[in-house]
N, C-alpha and C. Protein backbone atom coordinates (compact mmCIF):
# COMPACT_ATOMS: atom_id res chain seq x y z
N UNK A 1 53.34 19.37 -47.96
CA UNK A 1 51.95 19.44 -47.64
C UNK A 1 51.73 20.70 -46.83
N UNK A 2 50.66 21.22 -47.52
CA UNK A 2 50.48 23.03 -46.54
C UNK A 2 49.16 22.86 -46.18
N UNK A 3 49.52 23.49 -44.83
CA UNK A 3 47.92 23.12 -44.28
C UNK A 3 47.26 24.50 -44.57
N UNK A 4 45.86 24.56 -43.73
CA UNK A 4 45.32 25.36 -44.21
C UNK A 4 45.49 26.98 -44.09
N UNK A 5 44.83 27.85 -44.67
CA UNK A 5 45.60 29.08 -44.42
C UNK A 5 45.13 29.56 -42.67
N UNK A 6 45.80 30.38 -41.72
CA UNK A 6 45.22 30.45 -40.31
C UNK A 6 44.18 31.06 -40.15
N UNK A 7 43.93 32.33 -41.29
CA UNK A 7 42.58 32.90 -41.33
C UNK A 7 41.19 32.31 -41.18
N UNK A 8 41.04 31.45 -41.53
CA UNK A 8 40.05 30.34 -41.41
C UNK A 8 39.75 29.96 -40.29
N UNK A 9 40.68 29.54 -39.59
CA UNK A 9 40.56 29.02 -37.78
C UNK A 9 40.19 30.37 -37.22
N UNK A 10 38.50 30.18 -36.44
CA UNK A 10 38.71 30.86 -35.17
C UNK A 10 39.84 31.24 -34.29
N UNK A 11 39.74 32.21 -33.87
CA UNK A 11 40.92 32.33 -32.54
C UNK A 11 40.74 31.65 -31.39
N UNK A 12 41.83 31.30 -30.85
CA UNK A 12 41.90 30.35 -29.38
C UNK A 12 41.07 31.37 -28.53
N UNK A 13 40.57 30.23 -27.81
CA UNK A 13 39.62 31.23 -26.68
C UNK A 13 40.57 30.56 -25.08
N UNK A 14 40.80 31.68 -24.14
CA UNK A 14 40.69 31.33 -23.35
C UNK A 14 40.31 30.34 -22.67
N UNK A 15 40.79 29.20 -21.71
CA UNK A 15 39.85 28.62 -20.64
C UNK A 15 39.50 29.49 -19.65
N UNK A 16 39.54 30.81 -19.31
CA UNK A 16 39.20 32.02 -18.43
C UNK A 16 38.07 32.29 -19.16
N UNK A 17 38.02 32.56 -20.35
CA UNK A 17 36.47 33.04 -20.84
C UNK A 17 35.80 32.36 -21.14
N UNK A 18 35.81 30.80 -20.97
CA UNK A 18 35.07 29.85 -21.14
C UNK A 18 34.08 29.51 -19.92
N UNK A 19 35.13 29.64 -18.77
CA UNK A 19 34.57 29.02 -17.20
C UNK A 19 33.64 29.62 -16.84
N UNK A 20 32.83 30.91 -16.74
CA UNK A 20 31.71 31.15 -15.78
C UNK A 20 30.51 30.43 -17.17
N UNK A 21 30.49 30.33 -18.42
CA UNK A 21 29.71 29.68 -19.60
C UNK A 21 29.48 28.42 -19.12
N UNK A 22 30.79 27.60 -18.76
CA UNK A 22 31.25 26.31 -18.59
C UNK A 22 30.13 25.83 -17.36
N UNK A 23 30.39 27.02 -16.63
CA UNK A 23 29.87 26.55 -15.14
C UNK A 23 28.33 26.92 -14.50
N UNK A 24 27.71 27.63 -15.98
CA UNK A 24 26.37 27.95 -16.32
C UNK A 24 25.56 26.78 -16.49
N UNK A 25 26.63 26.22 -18.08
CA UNK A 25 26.05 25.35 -18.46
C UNK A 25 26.03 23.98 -17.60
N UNK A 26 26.66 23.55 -16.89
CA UNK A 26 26.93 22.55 -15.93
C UNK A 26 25.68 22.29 -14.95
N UNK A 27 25.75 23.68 -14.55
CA UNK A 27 24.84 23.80 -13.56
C UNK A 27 23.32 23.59 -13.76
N UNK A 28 22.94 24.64 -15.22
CA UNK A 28 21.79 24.04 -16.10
C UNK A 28 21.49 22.29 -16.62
N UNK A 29 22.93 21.93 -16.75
CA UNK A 29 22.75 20.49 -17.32
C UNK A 29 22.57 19.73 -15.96
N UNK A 30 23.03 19.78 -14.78
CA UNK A 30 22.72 18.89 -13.55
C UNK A 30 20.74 18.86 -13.23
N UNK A 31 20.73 20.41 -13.64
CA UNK A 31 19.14 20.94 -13.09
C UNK A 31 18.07 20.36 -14.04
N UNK A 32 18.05 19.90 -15.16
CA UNK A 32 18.01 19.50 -16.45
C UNK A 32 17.82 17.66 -15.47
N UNK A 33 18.96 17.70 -15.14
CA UNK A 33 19.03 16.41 -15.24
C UNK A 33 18.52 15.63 -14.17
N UNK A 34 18.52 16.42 -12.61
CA UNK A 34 17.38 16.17 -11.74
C UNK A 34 15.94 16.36 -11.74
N UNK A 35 16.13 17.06 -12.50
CA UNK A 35 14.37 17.07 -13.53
C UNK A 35 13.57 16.06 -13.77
N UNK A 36 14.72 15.17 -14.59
CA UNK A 36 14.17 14.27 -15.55
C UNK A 36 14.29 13.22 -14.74
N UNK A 37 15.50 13.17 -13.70
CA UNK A 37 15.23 11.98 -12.92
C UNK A 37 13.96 12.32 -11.97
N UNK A 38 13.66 13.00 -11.27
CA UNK A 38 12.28 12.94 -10.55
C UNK A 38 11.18 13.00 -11.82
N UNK A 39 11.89 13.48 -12.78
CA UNK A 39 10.30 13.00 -13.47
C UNK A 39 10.04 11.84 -13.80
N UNK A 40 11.10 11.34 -14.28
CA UNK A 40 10.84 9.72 -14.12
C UNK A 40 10.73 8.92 -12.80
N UNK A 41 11.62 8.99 -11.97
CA UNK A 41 10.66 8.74 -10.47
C UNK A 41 9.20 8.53 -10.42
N UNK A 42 8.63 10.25 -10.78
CA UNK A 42 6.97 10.31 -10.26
C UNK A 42 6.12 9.46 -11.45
N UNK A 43 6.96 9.03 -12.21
CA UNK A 43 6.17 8.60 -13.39
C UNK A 43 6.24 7.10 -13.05
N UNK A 44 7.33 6.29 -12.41
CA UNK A 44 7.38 5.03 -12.08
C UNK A 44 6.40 4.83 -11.40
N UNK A 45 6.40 5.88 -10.08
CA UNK A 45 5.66 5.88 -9.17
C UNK A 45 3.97 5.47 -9.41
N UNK A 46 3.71 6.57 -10.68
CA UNK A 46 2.37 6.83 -10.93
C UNK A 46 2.18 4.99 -11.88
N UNK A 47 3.22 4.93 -12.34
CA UNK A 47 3.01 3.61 -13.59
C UNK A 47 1.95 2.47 -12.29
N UNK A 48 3.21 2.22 -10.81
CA UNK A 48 3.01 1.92 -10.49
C UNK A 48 1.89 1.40 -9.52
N UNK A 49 1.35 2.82 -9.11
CA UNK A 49 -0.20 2.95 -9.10
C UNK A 49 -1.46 2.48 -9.44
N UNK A 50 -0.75 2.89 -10.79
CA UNK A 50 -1.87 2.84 -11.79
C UNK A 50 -2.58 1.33 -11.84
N UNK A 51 -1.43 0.68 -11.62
CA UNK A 51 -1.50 -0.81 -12.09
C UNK A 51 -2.33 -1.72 -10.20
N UNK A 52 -1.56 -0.97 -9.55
CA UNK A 52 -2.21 -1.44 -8.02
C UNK A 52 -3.88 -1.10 -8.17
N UNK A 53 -3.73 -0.19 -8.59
CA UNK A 53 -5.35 0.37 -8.86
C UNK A 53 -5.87 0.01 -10.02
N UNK A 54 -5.49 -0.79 -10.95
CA UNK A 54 -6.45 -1.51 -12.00
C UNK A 54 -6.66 -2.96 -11.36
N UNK A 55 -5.73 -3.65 -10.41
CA UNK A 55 -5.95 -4.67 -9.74
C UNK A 55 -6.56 -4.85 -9.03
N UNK A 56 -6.82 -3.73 -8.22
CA UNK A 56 -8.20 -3.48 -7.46
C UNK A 56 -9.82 -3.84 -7.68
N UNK A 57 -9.52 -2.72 -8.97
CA UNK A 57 -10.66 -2.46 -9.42
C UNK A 57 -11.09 -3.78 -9.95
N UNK A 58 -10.15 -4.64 -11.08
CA UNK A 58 -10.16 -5.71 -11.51
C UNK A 58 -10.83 -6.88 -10.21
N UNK A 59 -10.58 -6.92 -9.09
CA UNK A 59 -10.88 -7.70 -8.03
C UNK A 59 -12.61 -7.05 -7.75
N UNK A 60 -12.14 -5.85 -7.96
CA UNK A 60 -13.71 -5.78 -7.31
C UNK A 60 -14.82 -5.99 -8.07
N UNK A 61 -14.59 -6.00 -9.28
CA UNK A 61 -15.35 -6.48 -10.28
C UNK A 61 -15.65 -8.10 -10.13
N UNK A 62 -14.50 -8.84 -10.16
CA UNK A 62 -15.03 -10.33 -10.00
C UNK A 62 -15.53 -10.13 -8.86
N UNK A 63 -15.61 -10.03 -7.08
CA UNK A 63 -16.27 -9.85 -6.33
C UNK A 63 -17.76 -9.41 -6.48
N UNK A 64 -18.17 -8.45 -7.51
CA UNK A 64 -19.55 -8.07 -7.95
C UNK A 64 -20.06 -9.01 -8.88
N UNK A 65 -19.38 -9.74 -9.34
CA UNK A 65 -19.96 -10.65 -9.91
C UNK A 65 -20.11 -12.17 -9.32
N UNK A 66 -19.19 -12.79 -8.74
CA UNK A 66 -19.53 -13.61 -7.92
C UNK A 66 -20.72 -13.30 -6.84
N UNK A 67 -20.61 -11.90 -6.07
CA UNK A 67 -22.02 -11.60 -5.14
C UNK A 67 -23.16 -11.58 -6.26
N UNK A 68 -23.34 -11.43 -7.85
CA UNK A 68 -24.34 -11.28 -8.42
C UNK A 68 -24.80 -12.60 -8.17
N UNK A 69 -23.78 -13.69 -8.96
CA UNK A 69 -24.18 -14.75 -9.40
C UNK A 69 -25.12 -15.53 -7.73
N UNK A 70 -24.37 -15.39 -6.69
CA UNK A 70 -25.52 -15.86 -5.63
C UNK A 70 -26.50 -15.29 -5.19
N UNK A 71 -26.46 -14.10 -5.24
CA UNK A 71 -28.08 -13.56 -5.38
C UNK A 71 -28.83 -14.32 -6.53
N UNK A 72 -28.57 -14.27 -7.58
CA UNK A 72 -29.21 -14.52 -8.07
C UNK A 72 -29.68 -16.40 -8.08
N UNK A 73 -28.51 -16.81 -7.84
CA UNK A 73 -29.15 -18.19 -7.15
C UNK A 73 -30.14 -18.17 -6.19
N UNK A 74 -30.16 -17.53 -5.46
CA UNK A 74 -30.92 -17.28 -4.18
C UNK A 74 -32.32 -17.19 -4.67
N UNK A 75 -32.66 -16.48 -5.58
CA UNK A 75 -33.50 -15.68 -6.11
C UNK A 75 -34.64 -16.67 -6.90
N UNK A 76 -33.48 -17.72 -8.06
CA UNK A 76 -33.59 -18.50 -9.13
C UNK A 76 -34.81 -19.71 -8.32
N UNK A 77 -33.59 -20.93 -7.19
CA UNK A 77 -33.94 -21.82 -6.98
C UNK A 77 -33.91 -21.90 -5.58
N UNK A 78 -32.68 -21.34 -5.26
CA UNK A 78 -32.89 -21.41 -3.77
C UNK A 78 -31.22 -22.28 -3.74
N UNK A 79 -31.05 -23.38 -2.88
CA UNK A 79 -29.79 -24.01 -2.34
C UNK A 79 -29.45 -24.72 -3.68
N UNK A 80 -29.90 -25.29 -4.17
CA UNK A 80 -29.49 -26.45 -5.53
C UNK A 80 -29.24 -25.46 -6.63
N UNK A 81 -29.03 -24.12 -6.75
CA UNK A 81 -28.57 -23.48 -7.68
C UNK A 81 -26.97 -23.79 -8.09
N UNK A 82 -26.79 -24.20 -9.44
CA UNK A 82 -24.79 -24.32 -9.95
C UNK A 82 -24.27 -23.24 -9.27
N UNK A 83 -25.01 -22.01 -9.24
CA UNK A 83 -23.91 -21.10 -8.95
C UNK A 83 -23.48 -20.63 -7.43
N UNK A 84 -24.79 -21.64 -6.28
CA UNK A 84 -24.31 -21.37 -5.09
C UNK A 84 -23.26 -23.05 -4.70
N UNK A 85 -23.46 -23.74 -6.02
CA UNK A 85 -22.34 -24.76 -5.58
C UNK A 85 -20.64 -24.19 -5.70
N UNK A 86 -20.92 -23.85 -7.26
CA UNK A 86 -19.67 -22.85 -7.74
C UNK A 86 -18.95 -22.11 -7.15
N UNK A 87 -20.18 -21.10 -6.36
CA UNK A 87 -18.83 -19.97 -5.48
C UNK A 87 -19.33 -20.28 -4.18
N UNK A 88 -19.07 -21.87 -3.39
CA UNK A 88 -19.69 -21.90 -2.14
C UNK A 88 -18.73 -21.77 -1.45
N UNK A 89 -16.78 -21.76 -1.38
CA UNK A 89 -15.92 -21.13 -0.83
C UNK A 89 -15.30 -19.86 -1.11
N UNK A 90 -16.52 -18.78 -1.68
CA UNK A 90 -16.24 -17.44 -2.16
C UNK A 90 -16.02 -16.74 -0.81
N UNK A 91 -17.06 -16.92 0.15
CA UNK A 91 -17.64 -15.54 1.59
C UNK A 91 -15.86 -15.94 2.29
N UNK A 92 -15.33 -17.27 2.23
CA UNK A 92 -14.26 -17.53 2.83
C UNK A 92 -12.78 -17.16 2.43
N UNK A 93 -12.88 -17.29 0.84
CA UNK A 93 -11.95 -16.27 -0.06
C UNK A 93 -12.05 -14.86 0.00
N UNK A 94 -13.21 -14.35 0.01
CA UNK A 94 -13.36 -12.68 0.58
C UNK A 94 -12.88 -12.83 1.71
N UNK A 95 -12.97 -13.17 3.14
CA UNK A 95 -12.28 -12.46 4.40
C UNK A 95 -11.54 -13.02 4.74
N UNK A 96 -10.68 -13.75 3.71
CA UNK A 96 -9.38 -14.11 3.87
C UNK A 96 -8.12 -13.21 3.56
N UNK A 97 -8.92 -12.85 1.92
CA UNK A 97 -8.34 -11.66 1.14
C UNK A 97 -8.55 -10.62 2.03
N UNK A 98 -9.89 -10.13 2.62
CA UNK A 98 -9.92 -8.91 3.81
C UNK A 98 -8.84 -8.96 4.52
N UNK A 99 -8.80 -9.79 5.34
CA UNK A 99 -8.09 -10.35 6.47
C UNK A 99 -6.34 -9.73 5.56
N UNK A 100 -5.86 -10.82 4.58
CA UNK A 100 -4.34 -10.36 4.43
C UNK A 100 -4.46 -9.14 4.03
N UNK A 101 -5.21 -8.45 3.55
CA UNK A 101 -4.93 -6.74 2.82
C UNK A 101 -4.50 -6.03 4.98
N UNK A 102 -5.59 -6.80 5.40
CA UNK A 102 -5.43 -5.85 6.76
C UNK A 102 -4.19 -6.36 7.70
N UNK A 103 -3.58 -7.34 7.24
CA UNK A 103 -2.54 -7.39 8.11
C UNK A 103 -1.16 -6.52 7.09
N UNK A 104 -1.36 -6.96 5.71
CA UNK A 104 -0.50 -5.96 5.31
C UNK A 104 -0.53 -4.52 5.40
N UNK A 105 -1.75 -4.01 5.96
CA UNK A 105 -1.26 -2.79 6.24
C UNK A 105 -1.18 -2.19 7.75
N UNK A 106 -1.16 -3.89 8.81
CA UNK A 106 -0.60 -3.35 9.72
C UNK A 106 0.63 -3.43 9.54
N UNK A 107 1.15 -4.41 9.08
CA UNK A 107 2.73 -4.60 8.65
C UNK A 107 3.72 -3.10 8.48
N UNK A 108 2.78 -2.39 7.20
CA UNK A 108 3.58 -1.12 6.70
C UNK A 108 3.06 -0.35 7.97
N UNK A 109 1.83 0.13 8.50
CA UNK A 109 1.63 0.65 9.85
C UNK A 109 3.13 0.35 10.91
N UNK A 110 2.94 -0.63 10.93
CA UNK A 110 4.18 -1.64 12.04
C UNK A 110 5.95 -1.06 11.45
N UNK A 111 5.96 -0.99 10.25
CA UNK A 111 6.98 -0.33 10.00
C UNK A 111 7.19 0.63 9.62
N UNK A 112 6.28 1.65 9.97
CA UNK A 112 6.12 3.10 10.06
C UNK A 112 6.29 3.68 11.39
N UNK A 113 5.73 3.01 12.20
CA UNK A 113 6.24 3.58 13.55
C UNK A 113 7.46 3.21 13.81
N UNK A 114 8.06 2.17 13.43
CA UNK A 114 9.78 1.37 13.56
C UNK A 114 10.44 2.80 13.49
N UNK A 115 10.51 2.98 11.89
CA UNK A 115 10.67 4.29 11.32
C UNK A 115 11.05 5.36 12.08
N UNK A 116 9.90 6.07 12.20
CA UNK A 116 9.69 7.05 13.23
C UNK A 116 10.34 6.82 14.58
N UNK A 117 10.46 5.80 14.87
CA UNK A 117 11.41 5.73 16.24
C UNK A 117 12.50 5.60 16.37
N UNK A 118 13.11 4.66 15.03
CA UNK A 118 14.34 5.24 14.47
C UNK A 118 14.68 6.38 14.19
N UNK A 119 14.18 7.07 14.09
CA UNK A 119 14.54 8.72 13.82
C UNK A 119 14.28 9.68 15.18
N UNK A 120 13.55 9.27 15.94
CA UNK A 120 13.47 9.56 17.19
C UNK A 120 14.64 9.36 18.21
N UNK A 121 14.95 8.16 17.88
CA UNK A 121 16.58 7.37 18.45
C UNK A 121 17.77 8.60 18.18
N UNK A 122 17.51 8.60 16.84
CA UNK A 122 18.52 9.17 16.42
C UNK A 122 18.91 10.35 16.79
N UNK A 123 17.63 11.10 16.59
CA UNK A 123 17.82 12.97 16.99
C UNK A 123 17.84 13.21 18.41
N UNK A 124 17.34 12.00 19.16
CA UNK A 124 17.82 12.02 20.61
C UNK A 124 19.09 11.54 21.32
N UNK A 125 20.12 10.89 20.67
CA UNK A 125 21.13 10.06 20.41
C UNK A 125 22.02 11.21 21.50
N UNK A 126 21.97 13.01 21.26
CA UNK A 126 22.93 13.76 21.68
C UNK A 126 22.70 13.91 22.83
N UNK A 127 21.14 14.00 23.09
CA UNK A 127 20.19 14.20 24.29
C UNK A 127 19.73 13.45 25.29
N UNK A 128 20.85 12.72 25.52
CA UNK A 128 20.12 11.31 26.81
C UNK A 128 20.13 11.67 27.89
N UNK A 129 19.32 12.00 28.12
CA UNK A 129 18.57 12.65 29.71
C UNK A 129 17.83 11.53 30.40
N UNK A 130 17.81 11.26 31.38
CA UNK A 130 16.71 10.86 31.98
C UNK A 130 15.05 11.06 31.48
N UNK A 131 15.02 12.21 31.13
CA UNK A 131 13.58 13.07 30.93
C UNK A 131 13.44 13.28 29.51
N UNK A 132 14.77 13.06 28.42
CA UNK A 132 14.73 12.62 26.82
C UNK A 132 14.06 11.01 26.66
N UNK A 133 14.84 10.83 27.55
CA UNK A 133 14.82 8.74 27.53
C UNK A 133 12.92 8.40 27.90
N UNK A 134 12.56 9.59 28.96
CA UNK A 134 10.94 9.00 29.84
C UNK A 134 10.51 9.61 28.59
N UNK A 135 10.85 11.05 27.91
CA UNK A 135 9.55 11.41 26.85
C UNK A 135 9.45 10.52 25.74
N UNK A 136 10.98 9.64 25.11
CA UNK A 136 10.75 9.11 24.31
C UNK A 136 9.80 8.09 24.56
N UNK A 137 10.28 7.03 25.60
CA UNK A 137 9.30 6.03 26.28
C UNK A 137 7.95 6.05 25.85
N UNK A 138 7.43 7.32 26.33
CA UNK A 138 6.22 7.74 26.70
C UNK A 138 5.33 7.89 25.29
N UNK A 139 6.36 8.19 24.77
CA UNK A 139 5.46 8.43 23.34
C UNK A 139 5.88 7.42 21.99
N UNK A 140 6.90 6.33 22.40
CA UNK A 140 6.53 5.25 21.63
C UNK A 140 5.36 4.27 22.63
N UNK A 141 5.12 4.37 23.76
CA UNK A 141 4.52 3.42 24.56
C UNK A 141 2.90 3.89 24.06
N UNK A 142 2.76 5.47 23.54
CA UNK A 142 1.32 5.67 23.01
C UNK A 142 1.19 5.29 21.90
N UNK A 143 1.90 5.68 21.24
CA UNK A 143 2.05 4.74 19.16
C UNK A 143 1.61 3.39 19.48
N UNK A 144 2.12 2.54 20.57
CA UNK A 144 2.10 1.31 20.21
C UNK A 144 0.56 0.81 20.85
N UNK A 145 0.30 1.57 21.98
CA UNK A 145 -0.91 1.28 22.46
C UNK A 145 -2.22 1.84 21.29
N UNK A 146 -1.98 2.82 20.52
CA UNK A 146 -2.87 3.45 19.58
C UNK A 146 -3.00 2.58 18.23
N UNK A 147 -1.61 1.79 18.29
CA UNK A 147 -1.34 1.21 17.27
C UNK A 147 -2.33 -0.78 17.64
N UNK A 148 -2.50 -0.67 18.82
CA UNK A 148 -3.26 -2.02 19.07
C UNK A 148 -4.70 -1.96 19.11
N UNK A 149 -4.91 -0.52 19.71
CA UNK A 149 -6.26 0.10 19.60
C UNK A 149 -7.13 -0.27 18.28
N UNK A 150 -5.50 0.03 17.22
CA UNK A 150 -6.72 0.33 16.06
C UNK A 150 -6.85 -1.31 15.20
N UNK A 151 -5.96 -2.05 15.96
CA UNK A 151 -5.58 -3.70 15.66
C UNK A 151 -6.83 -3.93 15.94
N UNK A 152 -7.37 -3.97 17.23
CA UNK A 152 -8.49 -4.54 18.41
C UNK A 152 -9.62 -3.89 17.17
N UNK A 153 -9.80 -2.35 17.29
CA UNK A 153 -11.06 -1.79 16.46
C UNK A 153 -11.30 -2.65 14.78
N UNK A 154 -10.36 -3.29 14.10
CA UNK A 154 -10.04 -3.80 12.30
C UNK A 154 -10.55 -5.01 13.27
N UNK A 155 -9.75 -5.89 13.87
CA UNK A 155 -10.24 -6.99 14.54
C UNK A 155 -11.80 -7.62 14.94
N UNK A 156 -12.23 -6.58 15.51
CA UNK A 156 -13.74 -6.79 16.25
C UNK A 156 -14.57 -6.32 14.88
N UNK A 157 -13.94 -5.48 14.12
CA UNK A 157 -15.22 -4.99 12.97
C UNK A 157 -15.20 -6.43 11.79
N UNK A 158 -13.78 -6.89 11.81
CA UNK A 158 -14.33 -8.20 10.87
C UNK A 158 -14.91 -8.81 11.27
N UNK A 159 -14.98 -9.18 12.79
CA UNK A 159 -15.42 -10.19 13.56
C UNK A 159 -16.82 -9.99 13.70
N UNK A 160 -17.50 -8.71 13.38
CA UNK A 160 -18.52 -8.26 13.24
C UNK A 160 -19.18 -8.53 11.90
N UNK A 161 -18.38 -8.27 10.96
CA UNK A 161 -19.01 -8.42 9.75
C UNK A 161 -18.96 -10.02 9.33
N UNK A 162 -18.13 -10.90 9.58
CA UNK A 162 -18.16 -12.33 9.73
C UNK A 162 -19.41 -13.06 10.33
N UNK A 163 -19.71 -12.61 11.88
CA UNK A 163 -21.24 -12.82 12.12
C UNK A 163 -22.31 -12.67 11.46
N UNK A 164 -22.34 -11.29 11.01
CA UNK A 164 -23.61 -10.80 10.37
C UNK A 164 -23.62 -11.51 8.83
N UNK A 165 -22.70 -11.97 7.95
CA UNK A 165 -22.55 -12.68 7.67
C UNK A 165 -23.04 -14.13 7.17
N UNK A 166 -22.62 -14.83 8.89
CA UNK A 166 -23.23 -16.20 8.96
C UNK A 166 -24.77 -16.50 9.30
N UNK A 167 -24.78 -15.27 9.90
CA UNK A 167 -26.56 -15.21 10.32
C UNK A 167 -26.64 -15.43 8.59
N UNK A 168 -26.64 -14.32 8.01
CA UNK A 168 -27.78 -14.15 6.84
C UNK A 168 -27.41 -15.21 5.83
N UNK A 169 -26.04 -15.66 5.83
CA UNK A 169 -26.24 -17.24 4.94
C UNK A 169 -27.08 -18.36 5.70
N UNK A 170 -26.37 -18.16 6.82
CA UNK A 170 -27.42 -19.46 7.94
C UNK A 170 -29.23 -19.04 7.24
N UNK A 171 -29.35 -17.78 7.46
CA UNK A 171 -30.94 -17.30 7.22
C UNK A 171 -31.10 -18.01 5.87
N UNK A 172 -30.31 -17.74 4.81
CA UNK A 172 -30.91 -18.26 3.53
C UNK A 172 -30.99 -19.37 2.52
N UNK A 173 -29.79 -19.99 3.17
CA UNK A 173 -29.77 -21.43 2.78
C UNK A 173 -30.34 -22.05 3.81
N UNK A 174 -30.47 -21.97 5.12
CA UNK A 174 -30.51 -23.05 6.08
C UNK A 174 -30.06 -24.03 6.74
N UNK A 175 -28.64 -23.62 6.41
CA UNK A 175 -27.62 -24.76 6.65
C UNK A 175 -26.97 -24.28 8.42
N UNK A 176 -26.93 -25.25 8.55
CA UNK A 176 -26.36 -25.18 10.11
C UNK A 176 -24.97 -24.61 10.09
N UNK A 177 -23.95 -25.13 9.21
CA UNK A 177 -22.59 -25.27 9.17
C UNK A 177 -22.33 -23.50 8.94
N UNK A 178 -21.19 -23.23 9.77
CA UNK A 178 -20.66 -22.04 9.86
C UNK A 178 -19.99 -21.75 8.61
N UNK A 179 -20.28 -20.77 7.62
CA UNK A 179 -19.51 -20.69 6.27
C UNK A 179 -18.20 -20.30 6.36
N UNK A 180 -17.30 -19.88 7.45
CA UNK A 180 -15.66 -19.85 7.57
C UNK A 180 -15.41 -21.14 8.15
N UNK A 181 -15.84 -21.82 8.64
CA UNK A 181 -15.46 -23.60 9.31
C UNK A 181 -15.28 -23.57 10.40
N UNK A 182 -15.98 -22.19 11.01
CA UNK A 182 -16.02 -22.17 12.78
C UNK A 182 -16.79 -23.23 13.56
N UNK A 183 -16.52 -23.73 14.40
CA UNK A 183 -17.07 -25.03 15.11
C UNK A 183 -18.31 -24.01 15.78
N UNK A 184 -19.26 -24.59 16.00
CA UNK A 184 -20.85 -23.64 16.55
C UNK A 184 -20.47 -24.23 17.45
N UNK A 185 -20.54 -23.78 18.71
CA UNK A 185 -21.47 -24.01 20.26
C UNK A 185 -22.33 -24.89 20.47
N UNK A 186 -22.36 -26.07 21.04
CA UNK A 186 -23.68 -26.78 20.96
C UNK A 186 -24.35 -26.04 22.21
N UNK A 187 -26.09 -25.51 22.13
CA UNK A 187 -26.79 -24.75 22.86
C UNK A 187 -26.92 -25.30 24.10
């Protein structure tokens, strides 16, 4: 059995004249390939978005329509309307839903400054001074006070919009009873 004639075969190449090619292409194929992973990243990212923000929107839509449907009860008959029986634990499902969106984003707030002070810890870790230790103090002790500030300010503005609220259902049905199930004051 005769193999083939050698003329045919290319000549051996070097692994010397292969390596700076080798190490072109390598380098192109890694760059190539962190590419595509952040592009898929920003694309999860965005998928992910996308979808937080059609849920939104999706919510705020039933919200405009449940506020239609009692206006327009309001409008129709007055208290004996189906649709102010229908959504008569809606105002309490809205600032409930208010209410958890705002604690979840003190939560991520709450673990954003963690964060940051962890990294504060850290880069000060070499630097423990007396006067490293008071500046750090000093300036997680303002985060956290800025960070209650803005608790107290979300706090008092629901508590605001909850009143104003009960006045104007109190105003339009006439019902005594507090529409979150707050006990009234007897005068």
């Amino acid at each position: 059995m005769r193999l083939a004639h050698p003329d045919l075969f290319p000549p051996r190449l070097s692994f010397d004249s292969l390596s700076p090619t080798k190490h072109i292409e390598t380098h192109e194929a890694s760059l190539v390939h962190f590419d595509l992973t952040s592009s898929s990243n920003t694309l999860q990212a965005d998928d992910l978005l996308a979808k937080n923000l059609r849920a939104k929107v999706d919510q705020a839509v039933q919200d405009v329509v449940v506020c239609s449907q009692i206006v327009e009860g309001f409008r129709e008959s007055g208290i004996q309307h189906p649709n102010l029986k229908t959504n008569a634990h809606y105002p309490i499902e809205f600032f409930v839903r208010l209410t958890d969106q705002m604690q979840e984003r003190l939560i991520r707030y709450k673990a954003t400054v963690d964060q940051l002070n962890r990294k504060l810890a850290f880069s000060f870790q070499a630097q423990q001074t007396p006067q490293a230790i008071a500046t750090t103090l000093q300036s997680q002790h303002a985060a956290f006070i800025a960070l209650a500030a803005k608790v107290a300010e979300i706090e008092a503005s629901l508590e605001d919009v909850k009143s104003q609220f009960a006045t104007l259902y109190k105003a339009r049905t006439g019902s005594a009873l507090d529409p979150f199930g707050r006990t009234i004051p007897a005068p």
